[in-house]
N, C-alpha and C. Protein backbone atom coordinates (compact mmCIF):
# COMPACT_ATOMS: atom_id res chain seq x y z
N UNK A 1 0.84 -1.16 0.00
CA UNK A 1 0.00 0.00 0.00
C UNK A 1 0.89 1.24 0.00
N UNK A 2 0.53 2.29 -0.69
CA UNK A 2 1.16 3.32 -0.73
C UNK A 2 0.25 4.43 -0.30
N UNK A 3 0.35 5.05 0.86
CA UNK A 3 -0.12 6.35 1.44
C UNK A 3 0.72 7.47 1.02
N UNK A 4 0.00 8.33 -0.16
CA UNK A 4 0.32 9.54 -0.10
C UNK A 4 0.62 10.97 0.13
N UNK A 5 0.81 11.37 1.38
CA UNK A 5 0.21 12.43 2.13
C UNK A 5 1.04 14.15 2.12
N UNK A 6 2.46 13.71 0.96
CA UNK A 6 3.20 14.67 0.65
C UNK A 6 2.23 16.65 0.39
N UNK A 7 2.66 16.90 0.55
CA UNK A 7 2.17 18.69 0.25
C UNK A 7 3.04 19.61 1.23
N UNK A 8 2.86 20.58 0.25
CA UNK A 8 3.44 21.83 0.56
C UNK A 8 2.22 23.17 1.00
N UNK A 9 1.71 23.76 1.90
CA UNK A 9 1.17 24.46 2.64
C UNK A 9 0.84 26.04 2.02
N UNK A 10 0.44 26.53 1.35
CA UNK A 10 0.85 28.10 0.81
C UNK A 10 -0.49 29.07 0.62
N UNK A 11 -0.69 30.01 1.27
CA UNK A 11 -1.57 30.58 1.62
C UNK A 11 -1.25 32.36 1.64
N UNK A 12 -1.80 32.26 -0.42
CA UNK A 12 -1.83 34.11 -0.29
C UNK A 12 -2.10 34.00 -1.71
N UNK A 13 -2.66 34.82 -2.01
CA UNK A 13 -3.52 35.17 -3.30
C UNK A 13 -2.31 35.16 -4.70
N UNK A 14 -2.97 34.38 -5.66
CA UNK A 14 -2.62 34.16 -7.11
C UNK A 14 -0.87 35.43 -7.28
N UNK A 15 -1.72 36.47 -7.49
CA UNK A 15 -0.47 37.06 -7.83
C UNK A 15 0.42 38.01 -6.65
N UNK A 16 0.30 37.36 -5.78
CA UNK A 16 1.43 37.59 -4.70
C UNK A 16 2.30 36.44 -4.49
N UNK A 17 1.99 35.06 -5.00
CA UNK A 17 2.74 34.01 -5.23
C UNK A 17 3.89 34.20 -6.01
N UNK A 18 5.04 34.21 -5.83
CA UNK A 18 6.27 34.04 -6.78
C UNK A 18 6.42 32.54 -7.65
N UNK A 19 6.68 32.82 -8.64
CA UNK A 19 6.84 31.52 -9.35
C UNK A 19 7.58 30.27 -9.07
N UNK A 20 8.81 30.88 -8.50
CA UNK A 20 9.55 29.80 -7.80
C UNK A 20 8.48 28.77 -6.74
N UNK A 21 7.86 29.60 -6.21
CA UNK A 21 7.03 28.65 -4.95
C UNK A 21 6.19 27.62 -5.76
N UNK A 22 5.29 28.34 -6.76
CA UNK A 22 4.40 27.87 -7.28
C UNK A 22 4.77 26.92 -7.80
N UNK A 23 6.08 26.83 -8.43
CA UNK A 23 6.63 25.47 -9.16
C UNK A 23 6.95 24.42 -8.27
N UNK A 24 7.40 24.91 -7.01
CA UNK A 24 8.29 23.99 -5.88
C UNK A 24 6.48 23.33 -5.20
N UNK A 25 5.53 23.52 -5.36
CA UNK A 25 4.09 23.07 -4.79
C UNK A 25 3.81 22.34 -5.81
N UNK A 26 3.92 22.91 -7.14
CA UNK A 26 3.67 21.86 -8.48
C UNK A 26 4.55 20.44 -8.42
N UNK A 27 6.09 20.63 -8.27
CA UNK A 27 6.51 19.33 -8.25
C UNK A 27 6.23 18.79 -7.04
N UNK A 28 6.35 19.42 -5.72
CA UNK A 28 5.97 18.58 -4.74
C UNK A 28 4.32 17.65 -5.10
N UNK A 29 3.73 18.34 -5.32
CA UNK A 29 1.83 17.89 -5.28
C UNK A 29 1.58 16.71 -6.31
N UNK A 30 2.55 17.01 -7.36
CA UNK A 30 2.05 17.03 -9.23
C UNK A 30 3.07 15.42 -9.29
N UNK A 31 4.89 16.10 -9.14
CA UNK A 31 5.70 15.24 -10.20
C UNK A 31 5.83 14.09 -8.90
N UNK A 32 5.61 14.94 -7.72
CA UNK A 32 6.03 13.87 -6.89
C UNK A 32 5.18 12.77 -6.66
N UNK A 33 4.17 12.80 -6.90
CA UNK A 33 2.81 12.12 -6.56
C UNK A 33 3.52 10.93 -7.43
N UNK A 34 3.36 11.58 -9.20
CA UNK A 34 4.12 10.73 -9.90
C UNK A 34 4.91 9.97 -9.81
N UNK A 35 6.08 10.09 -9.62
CA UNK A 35 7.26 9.55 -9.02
C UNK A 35 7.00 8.27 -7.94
N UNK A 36 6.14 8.70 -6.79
CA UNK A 36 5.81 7.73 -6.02
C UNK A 36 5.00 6.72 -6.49
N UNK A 37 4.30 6.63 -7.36
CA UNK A 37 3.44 6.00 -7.89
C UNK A 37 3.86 5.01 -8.53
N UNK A 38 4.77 5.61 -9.98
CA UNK A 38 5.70 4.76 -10.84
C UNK A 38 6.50 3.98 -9.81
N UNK A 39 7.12 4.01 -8.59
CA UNK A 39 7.95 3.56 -8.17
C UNK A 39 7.41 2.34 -7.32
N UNK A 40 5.99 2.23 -6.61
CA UNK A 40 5.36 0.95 -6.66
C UNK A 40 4.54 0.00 -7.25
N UNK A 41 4.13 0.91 -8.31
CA UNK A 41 3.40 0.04 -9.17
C UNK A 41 4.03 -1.44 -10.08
N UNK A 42 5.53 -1.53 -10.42
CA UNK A 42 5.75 -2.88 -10.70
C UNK A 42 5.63 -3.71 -9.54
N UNK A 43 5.95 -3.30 -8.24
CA UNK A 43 5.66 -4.47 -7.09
C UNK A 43 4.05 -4.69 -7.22
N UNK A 44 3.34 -3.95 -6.94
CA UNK A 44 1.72 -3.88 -7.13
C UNK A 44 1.53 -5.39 -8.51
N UNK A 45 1.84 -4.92 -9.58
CA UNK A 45 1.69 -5.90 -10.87
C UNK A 45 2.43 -6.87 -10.57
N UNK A 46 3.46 -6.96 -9.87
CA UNK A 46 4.14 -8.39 -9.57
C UNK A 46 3.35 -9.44 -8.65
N UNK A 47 3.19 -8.47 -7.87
CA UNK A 47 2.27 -9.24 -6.95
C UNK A 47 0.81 -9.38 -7.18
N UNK A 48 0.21 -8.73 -7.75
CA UNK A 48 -1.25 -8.80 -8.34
C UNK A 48 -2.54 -8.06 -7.49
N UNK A 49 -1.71 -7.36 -6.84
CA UNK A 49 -2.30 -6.59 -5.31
C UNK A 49 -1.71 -5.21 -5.00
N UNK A 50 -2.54 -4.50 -4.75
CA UNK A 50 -2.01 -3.14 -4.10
C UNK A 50 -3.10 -1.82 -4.29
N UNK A 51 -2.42 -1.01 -3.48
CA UNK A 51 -3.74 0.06 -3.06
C UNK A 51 -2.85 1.10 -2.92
N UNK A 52 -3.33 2.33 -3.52
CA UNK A 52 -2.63 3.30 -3.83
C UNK A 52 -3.84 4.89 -2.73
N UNK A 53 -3.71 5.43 -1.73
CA UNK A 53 -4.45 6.03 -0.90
C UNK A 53 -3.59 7.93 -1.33
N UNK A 54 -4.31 8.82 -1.73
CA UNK A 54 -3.95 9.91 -1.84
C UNK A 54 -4.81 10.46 -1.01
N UNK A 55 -4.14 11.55 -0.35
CA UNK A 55 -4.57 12.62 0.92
C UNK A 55 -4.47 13.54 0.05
N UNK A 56 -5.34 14.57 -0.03
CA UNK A 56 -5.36 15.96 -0.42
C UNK A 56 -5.84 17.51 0.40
């Protein structure tokens, strides 16, 4: 089983956000999710079992 519960916290209106942040919440939320995912899913198919739980 893979529990997802990664995030980054950011609280202030659209264009008071700097881009840097916005990207560093994108890969945290976005590529990382990804990343974790790809990285158990051949055990999941090997084994024929598995459960993938995202927190948002």
């Amino acid at each position: 089983m893979l529990v997802n519960n990664a995030g980054i916290g950011w609280l202030n209106a659209l264009e008071g956000t700097p881009i840097d942040v916005a990207q560093s919440i994108f890969e945290t939320k976005t590529i990382g999710t990804m990343r974790m995912v790809r990285a158990v899913l051949p055990q999941f198919w090997e084994r024929g079992v598995g459960l993938i739980i995202k927190v948002t």
